[in-house]
N, C-alpha and C. Protein backbone atom coordinates (compact mmCIF):
# COMPACT_ATOMS: atom_id res chain seq x y z
N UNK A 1 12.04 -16.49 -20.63
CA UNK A 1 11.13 -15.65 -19.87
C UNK A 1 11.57 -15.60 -18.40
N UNK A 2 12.06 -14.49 -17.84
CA UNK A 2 12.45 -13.45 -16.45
C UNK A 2 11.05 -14.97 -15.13
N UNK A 3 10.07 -14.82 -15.68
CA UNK A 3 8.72 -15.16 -14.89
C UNK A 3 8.06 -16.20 -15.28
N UNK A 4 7.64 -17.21 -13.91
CA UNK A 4 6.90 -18.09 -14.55
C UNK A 4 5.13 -17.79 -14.32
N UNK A 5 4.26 -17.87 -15.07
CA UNK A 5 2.53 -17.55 -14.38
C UNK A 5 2.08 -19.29 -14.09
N UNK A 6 1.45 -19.60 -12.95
CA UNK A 6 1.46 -20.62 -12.71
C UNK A 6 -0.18 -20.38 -12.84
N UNK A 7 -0.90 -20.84 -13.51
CA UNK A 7 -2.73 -20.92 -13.35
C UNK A 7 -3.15 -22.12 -12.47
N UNK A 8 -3.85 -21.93 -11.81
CA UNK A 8 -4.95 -22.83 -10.85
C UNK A 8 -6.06 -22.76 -11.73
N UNK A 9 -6.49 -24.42 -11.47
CA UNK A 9 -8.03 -24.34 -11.39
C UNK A 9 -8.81 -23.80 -11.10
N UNK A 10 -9.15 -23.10 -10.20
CA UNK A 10 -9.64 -22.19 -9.39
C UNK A 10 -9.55 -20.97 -10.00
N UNK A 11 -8.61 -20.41 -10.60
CA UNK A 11 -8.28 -19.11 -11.42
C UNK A 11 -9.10 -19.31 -12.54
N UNK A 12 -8.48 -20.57 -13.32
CA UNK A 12 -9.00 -20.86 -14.91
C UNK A 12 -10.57 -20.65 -15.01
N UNK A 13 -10.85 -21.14 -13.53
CA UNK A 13 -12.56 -21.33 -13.42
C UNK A 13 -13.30 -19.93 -13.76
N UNK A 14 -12.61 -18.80 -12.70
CA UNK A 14 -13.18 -17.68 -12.99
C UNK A 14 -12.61 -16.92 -14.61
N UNK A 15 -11.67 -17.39 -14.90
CA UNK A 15 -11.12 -16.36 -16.21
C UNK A 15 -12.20 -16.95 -17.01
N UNK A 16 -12.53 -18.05 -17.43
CA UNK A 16 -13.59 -18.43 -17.89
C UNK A 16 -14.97 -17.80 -18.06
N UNK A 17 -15.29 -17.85 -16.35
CA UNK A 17 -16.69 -16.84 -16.25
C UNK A 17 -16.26 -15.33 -16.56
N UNK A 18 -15.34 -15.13 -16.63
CA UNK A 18 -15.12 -13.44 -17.16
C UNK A 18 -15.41 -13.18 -18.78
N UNK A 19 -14.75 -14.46 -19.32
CA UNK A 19 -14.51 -14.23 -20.80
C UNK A 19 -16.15 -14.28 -20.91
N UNK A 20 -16.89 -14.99 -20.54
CA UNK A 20 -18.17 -15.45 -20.99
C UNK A 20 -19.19 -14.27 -20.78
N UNK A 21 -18.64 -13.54 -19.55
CA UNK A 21 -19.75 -12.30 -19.03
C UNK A 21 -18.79 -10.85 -20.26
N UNK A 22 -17.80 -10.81 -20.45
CA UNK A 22 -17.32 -9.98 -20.56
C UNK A 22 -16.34 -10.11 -22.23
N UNK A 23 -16.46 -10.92 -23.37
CA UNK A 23 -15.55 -11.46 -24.11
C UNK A 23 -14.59 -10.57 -25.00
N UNK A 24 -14.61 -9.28 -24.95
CA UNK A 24 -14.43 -8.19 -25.58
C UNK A 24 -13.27 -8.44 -24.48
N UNK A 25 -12.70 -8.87 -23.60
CA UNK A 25 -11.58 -8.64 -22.67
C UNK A 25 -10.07 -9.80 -23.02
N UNK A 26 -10.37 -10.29 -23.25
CA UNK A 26 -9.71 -11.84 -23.82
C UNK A 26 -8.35 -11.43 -24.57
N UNK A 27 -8.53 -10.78 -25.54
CA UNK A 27 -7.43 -10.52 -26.46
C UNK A 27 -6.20 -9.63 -25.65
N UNK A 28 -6.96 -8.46 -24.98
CA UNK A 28 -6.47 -7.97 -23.60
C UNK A 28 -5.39 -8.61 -22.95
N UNK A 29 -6.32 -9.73 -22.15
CA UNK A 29 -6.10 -10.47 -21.19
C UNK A 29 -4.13 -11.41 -21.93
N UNK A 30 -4.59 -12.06 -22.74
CA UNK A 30 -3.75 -12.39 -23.57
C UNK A 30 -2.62 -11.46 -23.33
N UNK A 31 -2.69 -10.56 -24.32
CA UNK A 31 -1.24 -9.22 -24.24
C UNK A 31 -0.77 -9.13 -22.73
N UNK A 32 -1.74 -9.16 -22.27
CA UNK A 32 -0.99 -9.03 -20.22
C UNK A 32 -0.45 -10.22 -20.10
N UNK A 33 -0.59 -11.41 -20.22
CA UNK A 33 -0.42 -12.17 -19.55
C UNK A 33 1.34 -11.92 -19.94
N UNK A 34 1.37 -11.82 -21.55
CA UNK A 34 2.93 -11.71 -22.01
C UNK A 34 3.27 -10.61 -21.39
N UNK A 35 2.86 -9.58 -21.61
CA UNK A 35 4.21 -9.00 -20.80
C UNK A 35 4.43 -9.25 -18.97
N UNK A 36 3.39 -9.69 -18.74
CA UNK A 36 3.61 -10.06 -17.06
C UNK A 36 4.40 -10.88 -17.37
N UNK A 37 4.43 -11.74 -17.85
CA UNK A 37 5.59 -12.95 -17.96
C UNK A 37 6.93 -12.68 -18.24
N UNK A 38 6.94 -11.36 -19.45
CA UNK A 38 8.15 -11.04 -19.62
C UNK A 38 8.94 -10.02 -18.72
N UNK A 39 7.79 -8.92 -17.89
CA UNK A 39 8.04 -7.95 -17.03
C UNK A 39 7.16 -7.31 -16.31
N UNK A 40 7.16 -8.58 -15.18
CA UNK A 40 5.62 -7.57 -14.39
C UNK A 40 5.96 -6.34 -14.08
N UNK A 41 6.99 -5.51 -14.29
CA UNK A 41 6.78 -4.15 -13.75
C UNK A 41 6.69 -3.39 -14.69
N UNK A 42 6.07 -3.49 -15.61
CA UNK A 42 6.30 -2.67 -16.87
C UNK A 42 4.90 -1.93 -16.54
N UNK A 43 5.00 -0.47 -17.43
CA UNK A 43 4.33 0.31 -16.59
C UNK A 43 2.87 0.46 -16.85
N UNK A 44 3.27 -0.33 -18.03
CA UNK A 44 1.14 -0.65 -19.00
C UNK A 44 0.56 -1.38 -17.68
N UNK A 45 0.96 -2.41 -17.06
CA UNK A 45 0.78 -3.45 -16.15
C UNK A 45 -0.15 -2.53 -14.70
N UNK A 46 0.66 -1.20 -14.62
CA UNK A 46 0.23 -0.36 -13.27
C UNK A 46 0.22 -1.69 -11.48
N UNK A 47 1.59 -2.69 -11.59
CA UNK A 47 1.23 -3.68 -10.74
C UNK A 47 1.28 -2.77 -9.38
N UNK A 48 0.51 -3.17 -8.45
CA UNK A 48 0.88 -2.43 -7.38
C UNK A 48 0.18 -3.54 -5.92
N UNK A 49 1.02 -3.28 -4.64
CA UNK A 49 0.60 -4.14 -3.81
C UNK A 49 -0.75 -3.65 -3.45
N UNK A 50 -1.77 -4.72 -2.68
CA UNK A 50 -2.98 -4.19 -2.16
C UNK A 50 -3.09 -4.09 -0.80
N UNK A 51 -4.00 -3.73 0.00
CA UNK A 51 -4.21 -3.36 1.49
C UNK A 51 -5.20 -3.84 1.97
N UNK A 52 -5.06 -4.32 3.33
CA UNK A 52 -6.64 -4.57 4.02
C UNK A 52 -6.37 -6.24 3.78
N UNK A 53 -7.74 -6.47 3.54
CA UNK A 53 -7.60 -7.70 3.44
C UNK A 53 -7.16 -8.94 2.36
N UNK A 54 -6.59 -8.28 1.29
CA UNK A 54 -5.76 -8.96 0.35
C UNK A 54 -4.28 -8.23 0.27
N UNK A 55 -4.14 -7.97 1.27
CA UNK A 55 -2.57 -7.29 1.40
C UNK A 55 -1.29 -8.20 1.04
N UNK A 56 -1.57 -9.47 1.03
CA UNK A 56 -0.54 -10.55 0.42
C UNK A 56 -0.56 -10.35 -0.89
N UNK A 57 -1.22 -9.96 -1.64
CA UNK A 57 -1.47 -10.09 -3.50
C UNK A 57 -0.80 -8.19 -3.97
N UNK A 58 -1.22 -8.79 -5.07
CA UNK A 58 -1.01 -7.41 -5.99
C UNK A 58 -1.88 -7.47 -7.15
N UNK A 59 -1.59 -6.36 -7.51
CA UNK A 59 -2.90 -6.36 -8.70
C UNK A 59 -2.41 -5.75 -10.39
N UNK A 60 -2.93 -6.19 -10.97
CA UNK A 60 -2.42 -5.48 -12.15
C UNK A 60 -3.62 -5.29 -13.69
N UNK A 61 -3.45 -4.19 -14.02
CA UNK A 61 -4.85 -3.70 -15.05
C UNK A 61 -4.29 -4.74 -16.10
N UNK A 62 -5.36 -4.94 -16.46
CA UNK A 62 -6.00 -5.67 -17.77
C UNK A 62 -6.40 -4.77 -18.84
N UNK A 63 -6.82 -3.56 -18.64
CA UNK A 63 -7.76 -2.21 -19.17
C UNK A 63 -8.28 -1.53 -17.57
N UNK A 64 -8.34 -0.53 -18.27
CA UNK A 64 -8.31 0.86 -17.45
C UNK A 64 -9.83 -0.01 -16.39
N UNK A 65 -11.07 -1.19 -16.79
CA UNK A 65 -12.07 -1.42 -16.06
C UNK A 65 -11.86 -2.87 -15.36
N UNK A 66 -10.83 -3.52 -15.91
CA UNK A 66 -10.22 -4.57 -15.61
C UNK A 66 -9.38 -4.72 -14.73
N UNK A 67 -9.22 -5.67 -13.75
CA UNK A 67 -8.05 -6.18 -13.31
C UNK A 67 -7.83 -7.38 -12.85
N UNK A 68 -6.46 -8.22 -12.67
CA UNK A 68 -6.14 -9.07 -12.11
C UNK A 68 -5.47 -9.08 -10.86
N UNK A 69 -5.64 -9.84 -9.83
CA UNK A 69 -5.53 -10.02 -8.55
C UNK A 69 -4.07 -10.98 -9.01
N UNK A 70 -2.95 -10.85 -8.44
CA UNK A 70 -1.92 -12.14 -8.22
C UNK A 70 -0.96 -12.42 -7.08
N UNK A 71 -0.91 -13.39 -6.82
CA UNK A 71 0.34 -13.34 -5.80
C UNK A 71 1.46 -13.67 -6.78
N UNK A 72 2.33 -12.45 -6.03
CA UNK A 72 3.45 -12.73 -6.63
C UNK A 72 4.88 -12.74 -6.18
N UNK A 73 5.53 -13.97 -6.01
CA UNK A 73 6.57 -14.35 -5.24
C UNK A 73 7.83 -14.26 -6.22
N UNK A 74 8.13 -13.03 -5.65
CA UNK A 74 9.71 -11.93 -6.34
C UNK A 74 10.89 -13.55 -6.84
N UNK A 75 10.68 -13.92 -5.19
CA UNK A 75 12.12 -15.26 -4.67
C UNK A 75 12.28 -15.90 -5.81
N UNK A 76 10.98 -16.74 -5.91
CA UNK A 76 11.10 -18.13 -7.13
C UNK A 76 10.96 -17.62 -8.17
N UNK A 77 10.27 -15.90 -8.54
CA UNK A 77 10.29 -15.25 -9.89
C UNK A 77 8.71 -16.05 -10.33
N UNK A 78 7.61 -16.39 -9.54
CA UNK A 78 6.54 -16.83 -9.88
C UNK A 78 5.11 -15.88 -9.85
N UNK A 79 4.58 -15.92 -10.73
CA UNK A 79 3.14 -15.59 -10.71
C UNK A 79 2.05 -16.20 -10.29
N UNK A 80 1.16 -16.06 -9.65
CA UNK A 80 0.02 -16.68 -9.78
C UNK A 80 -0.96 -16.41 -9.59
N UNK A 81 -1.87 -15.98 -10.96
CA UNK A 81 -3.11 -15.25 -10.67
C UNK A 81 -4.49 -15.92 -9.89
N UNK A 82 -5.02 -14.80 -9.24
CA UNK A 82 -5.90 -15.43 -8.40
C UNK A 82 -7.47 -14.99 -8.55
N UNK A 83 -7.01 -13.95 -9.23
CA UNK A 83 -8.74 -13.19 -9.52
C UNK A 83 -8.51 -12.46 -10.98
N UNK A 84 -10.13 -12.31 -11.34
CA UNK A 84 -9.53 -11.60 -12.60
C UNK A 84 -11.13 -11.28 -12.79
N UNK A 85 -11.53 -10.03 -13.20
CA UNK A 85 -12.69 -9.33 -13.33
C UNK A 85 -12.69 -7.52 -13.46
N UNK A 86 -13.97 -6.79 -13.16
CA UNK A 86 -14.10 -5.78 -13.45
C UNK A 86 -13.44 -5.32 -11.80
N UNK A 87 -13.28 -3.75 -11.38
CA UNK A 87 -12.59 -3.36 -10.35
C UNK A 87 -13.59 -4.08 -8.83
N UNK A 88 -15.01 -3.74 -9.68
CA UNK A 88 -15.64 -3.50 -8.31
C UNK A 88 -15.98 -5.59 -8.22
N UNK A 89 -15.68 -6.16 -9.03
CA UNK A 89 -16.06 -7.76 -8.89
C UNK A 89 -14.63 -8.22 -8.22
N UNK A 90 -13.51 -7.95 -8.44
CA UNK A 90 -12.68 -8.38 -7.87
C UNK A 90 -11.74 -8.00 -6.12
N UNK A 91 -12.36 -6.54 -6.55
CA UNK A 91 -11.74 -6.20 -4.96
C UNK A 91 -12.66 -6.01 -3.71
């Protein structure tokens, strides 16, 4: 695998409260995580940088109501997601 996804506590905590508010997303969530791992730029992914005040991260759909927040450092080839929810809970 091209990528490593590194999870925090802090991440796990909220993917958790997502699956629980939202569990119909999971299986989803799953399929992204592989191909982020295998190719975050692939174009299901839609990764794109953000602005304002999370302008360090990027983001990438989960489903067209979903997304994940990640920083992602090209250098070491690392992931690391930081948010993960509906558009308007995460940004």
């Amino acid at each position: 695998m091209p990528y490593t996804i590194k999870l925090t506590d802090d991440f796990k905590t909220k993917a958790l409260k997502c699956f629980k508010r939202h569990p119909d997303v999971y299986e989803r969530y799953k399929k992204t995580m592989v191909i982020l791992e295998d190719n975050p730029f692939h174009p299901s992914l839609r990764l794109h940088k953000l602005q304002g005040k999370k302008s360090d991260y990027h983001s990438v759909s989960i489903t067209m109501s979903y997304r994940m927040i990640i920083e992602f450092i090209i250098t070491d080839k690392e992931i690391i997601p930081m948010d993960i929810g509906t558009h308007d809970e995460v940004y």
